[in-house]
N, C-alpha and C. Protein backbone atom coordinates (compact mmCIF):
# COMPACT_ATOMS: atom_id res chain seq x y z
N UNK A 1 33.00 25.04 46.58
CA UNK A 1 33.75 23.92 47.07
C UNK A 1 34.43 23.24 45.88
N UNK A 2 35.75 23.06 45.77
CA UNK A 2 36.46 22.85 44.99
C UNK A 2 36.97 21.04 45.34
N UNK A 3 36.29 20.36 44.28
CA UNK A 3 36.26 18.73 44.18
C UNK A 3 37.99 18.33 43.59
N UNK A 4 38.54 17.85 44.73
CA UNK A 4 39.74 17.13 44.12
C UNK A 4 39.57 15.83 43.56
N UNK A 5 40.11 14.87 42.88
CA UNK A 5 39.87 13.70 42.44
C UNK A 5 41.38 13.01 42.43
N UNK A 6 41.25 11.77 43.35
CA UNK A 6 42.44 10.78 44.01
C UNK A 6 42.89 10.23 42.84
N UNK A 7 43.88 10.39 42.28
CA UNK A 7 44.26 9.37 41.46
C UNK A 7 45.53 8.06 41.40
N UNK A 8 44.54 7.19 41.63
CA UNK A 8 45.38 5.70 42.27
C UNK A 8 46.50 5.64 40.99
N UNK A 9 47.64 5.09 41.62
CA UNK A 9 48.93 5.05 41.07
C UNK A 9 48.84 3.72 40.64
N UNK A 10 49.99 3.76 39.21
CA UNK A 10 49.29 1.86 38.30
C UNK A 10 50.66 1.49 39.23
N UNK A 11 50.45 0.30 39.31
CA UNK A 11 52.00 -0.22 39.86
C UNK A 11 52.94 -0.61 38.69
N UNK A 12 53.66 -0.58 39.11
CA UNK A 12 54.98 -0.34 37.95
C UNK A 12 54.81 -1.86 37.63
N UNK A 13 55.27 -1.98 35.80
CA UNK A 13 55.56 -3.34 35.47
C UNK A 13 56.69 -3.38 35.09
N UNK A 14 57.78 -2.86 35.30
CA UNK A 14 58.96 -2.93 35.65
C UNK A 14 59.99 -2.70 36.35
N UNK A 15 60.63 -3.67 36.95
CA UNK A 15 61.21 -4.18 37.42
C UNK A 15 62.37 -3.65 37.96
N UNK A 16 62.40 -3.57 39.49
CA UNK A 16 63.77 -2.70 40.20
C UNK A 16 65.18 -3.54 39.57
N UNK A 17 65.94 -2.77 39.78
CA UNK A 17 67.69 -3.36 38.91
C UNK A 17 67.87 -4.69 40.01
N UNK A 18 67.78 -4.30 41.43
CA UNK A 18 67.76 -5.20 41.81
C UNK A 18 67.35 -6.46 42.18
N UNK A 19 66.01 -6.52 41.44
CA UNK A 19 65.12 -7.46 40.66
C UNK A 19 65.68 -8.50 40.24
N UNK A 20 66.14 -7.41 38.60
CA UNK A 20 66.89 -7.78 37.82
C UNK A 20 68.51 -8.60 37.87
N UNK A 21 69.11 -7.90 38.66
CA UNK A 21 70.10 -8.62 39.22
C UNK A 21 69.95 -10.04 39.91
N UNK A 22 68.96 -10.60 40.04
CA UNK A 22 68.81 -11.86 40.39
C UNK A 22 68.34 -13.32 39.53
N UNK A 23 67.84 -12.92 38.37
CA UNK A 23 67.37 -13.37 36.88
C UNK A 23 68.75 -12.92 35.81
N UNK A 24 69.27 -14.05 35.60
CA UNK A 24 70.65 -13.73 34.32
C UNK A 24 70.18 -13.45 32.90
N UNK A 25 68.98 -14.21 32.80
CA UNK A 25 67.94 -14.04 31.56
C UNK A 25 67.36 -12.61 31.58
N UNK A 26 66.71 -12.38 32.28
CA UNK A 26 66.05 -11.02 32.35
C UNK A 26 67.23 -9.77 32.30
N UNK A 27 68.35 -9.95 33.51
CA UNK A 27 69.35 -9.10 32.86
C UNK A 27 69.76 -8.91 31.66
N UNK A 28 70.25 -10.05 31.24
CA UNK A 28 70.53 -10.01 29.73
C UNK A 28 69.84 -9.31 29.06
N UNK A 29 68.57 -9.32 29.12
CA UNK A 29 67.70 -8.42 28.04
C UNK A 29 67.81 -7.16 28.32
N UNK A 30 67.51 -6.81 29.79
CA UNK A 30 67.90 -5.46 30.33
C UNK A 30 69.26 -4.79 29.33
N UNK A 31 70.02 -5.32 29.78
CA UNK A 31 71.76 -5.64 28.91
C UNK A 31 71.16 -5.52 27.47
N UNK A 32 70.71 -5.83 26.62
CA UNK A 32 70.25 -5.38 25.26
C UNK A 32 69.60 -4.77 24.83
N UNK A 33 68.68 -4.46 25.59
CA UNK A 33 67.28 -3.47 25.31
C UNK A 33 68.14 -1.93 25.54
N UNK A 34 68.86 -1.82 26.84
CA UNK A 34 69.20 -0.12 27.40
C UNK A 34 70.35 0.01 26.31
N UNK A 35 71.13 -1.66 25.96
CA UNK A 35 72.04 -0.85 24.51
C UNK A 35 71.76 -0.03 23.19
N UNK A 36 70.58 -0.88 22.77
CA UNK A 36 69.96 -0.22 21.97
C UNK A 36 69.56 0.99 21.68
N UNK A 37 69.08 1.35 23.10
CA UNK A 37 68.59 2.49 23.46
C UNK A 37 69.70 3.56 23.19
N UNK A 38 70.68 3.08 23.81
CA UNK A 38 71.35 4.29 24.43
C UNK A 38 72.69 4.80 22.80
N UNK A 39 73.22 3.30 22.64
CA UNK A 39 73.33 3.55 21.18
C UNK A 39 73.00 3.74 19.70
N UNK A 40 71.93 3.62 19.72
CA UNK A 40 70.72 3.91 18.22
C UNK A 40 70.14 5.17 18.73
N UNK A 41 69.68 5.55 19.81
CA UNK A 41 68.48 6.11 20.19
C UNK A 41 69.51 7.22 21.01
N UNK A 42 70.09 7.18 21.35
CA UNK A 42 70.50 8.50 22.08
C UNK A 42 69.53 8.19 23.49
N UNK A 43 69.19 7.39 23.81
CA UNK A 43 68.23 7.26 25.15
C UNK A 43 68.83 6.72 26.33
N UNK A 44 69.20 7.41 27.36
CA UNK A 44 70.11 6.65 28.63
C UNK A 44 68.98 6.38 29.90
N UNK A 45 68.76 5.04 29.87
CA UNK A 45 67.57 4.28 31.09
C UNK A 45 68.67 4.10 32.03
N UNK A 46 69.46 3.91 31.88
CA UNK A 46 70.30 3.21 33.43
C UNK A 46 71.14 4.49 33.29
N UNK A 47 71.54 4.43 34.70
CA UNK A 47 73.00 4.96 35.29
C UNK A 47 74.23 4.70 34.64
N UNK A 48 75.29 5.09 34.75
CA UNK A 48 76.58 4.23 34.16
C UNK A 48 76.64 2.97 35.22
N UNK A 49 76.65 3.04 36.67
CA UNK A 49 76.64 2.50 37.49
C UNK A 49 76.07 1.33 37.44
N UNK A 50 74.93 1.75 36.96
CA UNK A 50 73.99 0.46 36.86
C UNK A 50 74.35 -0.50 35.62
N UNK A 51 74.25 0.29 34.73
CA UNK A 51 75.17 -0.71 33.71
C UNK A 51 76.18 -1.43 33.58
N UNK A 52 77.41 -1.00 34.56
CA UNK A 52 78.09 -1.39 34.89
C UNK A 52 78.08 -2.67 35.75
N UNK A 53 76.86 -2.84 36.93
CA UNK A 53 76.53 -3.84 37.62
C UNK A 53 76.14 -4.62 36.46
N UNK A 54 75.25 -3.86 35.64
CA UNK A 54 75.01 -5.47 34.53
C UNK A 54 75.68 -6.04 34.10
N UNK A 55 76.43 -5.31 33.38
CA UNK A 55 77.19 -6.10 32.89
C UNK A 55 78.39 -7.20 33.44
N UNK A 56 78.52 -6.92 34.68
CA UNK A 56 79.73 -7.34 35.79
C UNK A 56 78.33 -8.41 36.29
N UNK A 57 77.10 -8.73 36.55
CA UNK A 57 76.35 -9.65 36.56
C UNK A 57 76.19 -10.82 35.55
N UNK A 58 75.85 -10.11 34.48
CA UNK A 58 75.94 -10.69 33.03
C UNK A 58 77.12 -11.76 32.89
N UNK A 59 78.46 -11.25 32.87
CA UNK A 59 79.39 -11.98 32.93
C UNK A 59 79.55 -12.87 33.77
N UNK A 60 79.52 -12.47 35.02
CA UNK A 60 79.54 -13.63 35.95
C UNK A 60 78.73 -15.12 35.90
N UNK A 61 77.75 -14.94 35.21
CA UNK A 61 76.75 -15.92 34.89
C UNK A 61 76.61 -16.24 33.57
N UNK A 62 77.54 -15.63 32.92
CA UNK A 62 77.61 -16.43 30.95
C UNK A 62 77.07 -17.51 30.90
N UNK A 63 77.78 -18.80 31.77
CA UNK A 63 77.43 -19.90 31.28
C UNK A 63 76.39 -20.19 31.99
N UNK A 64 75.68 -20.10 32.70
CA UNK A 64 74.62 -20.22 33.47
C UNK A 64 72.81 -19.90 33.05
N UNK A 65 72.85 -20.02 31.76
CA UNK A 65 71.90 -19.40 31.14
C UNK A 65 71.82 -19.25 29.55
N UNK A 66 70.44 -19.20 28.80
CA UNK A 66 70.55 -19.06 27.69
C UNK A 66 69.62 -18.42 27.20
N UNK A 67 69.49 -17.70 25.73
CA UNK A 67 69.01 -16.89 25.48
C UNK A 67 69.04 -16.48 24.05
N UNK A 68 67.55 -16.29 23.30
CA UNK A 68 67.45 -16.68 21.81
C UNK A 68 68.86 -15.42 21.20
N UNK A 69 69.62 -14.08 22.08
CA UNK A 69 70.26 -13.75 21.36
C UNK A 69 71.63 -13.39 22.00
N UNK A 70 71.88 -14.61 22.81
CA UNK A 70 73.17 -14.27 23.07
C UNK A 70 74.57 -14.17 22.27
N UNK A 71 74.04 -14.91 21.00
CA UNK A 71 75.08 -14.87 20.29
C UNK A 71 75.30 -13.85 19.70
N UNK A 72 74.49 -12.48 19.72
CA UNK A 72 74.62 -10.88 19.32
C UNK A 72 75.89 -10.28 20.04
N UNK A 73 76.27 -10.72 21.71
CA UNK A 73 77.12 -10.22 22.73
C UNK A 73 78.43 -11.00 22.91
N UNK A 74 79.20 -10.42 22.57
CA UNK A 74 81.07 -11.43 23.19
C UNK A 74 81.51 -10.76 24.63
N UNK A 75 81.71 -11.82 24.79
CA UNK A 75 82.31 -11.34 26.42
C UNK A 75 83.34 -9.77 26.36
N UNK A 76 84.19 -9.58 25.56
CA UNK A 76 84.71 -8.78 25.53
C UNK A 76 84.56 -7.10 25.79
N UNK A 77 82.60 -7.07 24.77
CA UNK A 77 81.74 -6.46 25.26
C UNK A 77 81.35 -6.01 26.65
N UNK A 78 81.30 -7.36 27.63
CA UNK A 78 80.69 -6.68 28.62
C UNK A 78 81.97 -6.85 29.57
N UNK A 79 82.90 -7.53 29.20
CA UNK A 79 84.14 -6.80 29.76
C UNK A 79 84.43 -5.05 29.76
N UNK A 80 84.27 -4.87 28.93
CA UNK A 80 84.52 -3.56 28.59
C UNK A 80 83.42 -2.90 28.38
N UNK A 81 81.83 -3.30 28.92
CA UNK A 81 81.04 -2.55 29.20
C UNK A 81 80.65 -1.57 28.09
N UNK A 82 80.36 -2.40 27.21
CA UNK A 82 79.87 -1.74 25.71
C UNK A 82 79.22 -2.54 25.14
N UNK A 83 78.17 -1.73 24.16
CA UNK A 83 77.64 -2.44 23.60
C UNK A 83 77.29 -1.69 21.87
N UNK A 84 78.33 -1.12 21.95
CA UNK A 84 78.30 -0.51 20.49
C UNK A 84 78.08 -0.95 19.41
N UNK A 85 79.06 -2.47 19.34
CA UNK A 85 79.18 -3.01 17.97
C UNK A 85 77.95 -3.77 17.65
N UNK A 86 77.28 -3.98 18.70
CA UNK A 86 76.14 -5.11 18.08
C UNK A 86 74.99 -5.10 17.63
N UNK A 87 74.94 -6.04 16.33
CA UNK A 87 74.04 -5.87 15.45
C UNK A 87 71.88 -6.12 16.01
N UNK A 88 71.60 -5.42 16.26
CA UNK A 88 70.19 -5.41 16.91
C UNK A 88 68.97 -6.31 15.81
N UNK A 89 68.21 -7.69 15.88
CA UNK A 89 67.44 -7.66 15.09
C UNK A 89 65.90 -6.69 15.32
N UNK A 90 65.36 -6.80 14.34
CA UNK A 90 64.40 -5.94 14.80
C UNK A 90 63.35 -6.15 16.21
N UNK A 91 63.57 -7.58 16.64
CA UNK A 91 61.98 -7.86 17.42
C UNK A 91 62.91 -7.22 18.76
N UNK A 92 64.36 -6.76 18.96
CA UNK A 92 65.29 -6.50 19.83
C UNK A 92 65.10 -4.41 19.55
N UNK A 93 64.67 -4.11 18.61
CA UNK A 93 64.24 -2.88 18.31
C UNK A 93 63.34 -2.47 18.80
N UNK A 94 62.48 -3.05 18.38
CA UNK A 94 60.60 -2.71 18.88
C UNK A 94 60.40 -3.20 20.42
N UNK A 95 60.90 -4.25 20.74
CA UNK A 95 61.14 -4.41 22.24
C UNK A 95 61.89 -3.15 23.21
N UNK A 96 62.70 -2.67 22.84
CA UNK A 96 63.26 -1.87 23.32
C UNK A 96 62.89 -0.30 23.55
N UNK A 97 61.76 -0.01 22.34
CA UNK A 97 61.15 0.93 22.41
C UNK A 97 59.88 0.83 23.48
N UNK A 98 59.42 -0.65 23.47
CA UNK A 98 58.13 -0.72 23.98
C UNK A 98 58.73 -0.73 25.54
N UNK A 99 59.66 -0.84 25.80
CA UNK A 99 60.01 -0.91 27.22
C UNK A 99 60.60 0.40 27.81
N UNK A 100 61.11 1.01 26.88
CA UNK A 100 61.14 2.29 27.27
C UNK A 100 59.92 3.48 27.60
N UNK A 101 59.18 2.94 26.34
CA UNK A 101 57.71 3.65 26.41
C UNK A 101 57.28 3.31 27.99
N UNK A 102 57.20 2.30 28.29
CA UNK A 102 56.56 1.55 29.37
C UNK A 102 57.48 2.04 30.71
N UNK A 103 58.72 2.17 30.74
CA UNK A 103 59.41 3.04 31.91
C UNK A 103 59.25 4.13 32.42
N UNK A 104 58.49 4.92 30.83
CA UNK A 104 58.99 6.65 30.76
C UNK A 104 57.44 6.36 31.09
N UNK A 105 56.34 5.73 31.36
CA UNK A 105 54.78 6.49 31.15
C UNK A 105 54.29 6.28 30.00
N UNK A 106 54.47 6.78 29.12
CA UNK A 106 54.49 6.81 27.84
C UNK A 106 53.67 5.73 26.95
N UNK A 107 52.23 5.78 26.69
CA UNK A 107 51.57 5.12 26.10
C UNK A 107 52.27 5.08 24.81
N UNK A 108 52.47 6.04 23.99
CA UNK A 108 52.88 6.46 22.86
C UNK A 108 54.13 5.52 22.05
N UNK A 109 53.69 4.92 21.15
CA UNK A 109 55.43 4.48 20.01
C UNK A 109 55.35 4.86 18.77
N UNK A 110 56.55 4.51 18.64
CA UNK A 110 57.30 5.58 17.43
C UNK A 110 56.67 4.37 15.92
């Protein structure tokens, strides 16, 4: 007799987009963390799609909100749905890894 063993699922600690889409703060970070990612790191967490909603969220609510690094992002940016040029400090580094770790499963950091 061959013993299977149930293994209970953790519930996710993060957060559906459409979550996110309702918090301008929390987007925002979303909005800096997947840049990072996707430009330093070669790592793509969102869709284009989805990024695209962020950023078209993001904007809509500029002034509506604040945030220790908004002054990293110019509107122009998320006009144009980029986030190439901007300069990342580190606690915006290690955050970004730890949230990826934390998306992908991934106990593990670099």
């Amino acid at each position: 007799m061959m013993l299977t063993r149930k293994v209970k699922k953790k519930p996710s600690l993060v957060p559906k987009l459409s979550q996110v889409l309702k918090n301008p703060k929390l987007a925002f970070s979303w909005y800096l963390l997947s840049c990072f990612l996707y430009y330093k790191q070669s790592i793509c967490i969102l869709t284009d799609d989805e990024f695209d909603h962020l950023s078209k969220y993001i904007l809509s609510e500029w002034n509506n909100f604040d945030h220790m690094h908004k002054h990293l992002i110019c509107i122009d940016d998320l006009q144009a749905g980029t986030g190439y040029a901007i300069k990342y400090p580190l606690i915006v580094e290690h955050s970004a890894m730890k949230w990826y770790f934390a998306m992908s499963g991934n106990s593990t950091t670099k």
